[in-house]
Protein backbone atom coordinates (compact mmCIF):
# COMPACT_ATOMS: atom_id res chain seq x y z
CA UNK A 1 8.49 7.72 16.66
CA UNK A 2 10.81 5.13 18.25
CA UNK A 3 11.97 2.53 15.51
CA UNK A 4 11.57 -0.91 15.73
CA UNK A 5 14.61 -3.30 15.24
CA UNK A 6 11.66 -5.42 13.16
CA UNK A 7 10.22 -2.00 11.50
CA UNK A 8 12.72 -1.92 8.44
CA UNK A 9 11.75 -5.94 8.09
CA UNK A 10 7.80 -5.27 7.77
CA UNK A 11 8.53 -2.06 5.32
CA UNK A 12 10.65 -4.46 2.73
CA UNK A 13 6.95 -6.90 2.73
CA UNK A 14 4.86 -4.38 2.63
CA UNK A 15 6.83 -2.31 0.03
CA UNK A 16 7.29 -5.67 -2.08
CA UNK A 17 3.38 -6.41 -1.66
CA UNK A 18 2.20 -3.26 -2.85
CA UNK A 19 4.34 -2.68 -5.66
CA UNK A 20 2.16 -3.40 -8.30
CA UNK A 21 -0.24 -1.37 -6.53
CA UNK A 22 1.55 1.92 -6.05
CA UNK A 23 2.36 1.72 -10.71
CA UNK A 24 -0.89 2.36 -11.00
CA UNK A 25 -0.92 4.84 -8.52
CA UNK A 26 1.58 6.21 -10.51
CA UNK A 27 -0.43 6.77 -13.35
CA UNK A 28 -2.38 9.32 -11.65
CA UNK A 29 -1.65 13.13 -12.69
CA UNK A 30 0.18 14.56 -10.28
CA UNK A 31 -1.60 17.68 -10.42
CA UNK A 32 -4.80 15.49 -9.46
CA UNK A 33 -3.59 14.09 -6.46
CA UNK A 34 -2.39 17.91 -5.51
CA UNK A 35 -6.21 19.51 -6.51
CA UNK A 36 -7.98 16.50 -4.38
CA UNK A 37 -5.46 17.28 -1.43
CA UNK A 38 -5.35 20.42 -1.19
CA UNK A 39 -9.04 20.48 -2.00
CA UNK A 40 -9.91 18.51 1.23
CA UNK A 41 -11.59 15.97 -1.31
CA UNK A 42 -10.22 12.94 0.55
CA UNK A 43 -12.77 10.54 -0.71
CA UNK A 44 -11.53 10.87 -4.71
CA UNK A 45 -8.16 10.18 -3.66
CA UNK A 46 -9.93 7.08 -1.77
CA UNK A 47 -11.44 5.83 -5.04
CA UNK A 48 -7.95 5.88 -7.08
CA UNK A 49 -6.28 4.17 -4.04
CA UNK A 50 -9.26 1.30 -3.92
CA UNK A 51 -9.05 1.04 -7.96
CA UNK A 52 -5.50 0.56 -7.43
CA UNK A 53 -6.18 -2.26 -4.89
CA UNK A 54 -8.59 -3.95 -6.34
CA UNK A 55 -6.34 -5.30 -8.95
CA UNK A 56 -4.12 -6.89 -6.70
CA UNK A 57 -5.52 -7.71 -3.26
CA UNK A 58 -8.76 -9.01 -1.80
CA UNK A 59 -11.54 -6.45 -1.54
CA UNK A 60 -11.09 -4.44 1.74
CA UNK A 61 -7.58 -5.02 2.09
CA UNK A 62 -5.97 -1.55 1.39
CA UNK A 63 -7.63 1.73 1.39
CA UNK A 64 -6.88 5.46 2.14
CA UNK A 65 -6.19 5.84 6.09
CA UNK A 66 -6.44 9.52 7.26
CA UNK A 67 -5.47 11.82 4.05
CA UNK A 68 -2.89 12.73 3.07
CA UNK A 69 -0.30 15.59 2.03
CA UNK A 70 1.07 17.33 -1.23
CA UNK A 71 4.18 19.12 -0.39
CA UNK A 72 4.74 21.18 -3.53
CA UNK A 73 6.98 24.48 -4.05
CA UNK A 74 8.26 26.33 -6.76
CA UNK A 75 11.84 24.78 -6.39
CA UNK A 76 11.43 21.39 -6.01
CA UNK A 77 9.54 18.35 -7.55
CA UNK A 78 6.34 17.27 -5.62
CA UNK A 79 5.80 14.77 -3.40
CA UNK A 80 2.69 13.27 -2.58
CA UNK A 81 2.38 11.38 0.85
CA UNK A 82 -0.68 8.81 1.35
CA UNK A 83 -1.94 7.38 4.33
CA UNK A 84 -3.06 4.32 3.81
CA UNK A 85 -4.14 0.98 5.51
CA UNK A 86 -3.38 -2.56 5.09
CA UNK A 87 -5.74 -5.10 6.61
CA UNK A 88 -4.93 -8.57 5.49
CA UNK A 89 -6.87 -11.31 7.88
CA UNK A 90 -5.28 -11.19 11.26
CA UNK A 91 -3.18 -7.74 11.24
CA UNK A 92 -3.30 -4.14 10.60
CA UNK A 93 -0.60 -2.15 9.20
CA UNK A 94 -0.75 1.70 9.19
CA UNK A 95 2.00 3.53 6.37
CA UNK A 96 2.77 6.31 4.98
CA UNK A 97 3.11 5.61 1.12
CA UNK A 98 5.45 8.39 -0.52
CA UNK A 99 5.25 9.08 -3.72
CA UNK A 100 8.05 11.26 -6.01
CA UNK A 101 9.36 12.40 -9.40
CA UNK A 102 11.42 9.17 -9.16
CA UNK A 103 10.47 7.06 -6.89
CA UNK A 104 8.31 5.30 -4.39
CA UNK A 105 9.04 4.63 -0.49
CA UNK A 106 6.73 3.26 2.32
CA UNK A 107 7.24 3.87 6.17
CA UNK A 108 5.16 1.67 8.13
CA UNK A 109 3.99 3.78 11.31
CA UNK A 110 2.18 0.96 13.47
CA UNK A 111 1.38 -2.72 12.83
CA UNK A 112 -1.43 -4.19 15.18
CA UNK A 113 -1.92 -8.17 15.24
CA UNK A 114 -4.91 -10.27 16.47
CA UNK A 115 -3.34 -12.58 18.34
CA UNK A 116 0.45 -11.11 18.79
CA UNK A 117 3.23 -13.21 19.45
CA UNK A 118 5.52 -12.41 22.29
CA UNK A 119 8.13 -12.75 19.37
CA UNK A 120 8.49 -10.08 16.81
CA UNK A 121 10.32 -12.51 14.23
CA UNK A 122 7.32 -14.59 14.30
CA UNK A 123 4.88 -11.60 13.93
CA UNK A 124 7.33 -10.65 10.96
CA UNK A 125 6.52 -13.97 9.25
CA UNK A 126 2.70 -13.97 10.25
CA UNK A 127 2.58 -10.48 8.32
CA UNK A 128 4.42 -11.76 5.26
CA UNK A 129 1.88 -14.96 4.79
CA UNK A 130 -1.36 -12.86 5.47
CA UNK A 131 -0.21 -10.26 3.17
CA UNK A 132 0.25 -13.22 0.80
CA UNK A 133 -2.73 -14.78 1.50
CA UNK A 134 -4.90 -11.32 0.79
CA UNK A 135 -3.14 -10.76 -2.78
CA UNK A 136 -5.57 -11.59 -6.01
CA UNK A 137 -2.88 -14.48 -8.06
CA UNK A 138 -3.38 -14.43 -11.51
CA UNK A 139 -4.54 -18.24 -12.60
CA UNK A 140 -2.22 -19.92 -14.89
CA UNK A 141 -3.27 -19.49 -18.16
CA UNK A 142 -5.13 -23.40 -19.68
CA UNK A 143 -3.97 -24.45 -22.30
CA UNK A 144 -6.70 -26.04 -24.99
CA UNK A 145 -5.73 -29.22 -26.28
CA UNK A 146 -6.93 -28.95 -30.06
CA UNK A 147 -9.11 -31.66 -30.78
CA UNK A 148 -10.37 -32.16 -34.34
């Protein structure tokens, strides 16, 4: 695939977005995300990505795109690639969330808009509020005035 002058731009939002999101990824088993893999059982991994989400974004927003892959060998660490699928209101963005011993990376593949604009800045910028927008804030906490 032919890289984008913009792609690196969109990775850095999506990567900060889903931060959150890909710790408690993280505190999956490795081995589990190799059994469900390997396994073909596509629609488990699907549950722990949309329990993931659901803490952090608007229902619907991220799920599981088309599988996945556990590369695993008796030499090295394993590394656990997801495909997965961010749909805040107005854009799709299709990435490739890797997942290793040490870290975390994201490689967005495509990015599809509803209403593109002929510039790519602007789409950058359109991407960055409606991933904003599709994020669950936690409410400032209110503070009880004591009244006797």
């Amino acid at each position: 695939m032919i890289r984008q002058s913009h792609t690196e731009a969109r990775e850095l939002i999506v990567s900060e977005a889903i931060r959150e999101m890909v710790k408690e990824l993280r505190l999956v088993d490795v081995a589990d995300y190799i059994a469900f893999i390997r396994l073909e059982h596509f629609a488990c991994v699907a549950d722990i990505v949309d329990s993931a989400a659901e803490l952090y974004f608007m229902p619907g927003t991220v799920k599981l795109g088309n599988g996945g892959d556990a590369i695993v060998g008796w030499g090295q660490a394993p590394k656990i690639l997801l495909d997965l699928e961010l749909h805040p209101r107005g854009a799709t963005v299709y990435m490739t969330l890797t997942l290793t011993e040490r870290m975390a990376s994201v490689e967005v593949n495509y990015v599809t808009f509803e209403n593109p604009d002929q510039c790519p800045e602007r789409n950058t910028a359109f991407l960055e509020r409606a991933i904003g927008a599709s994020r669950i804030r936690k409410a400032a906490p209110e503070v009880a005035a004591f009244q006797p």
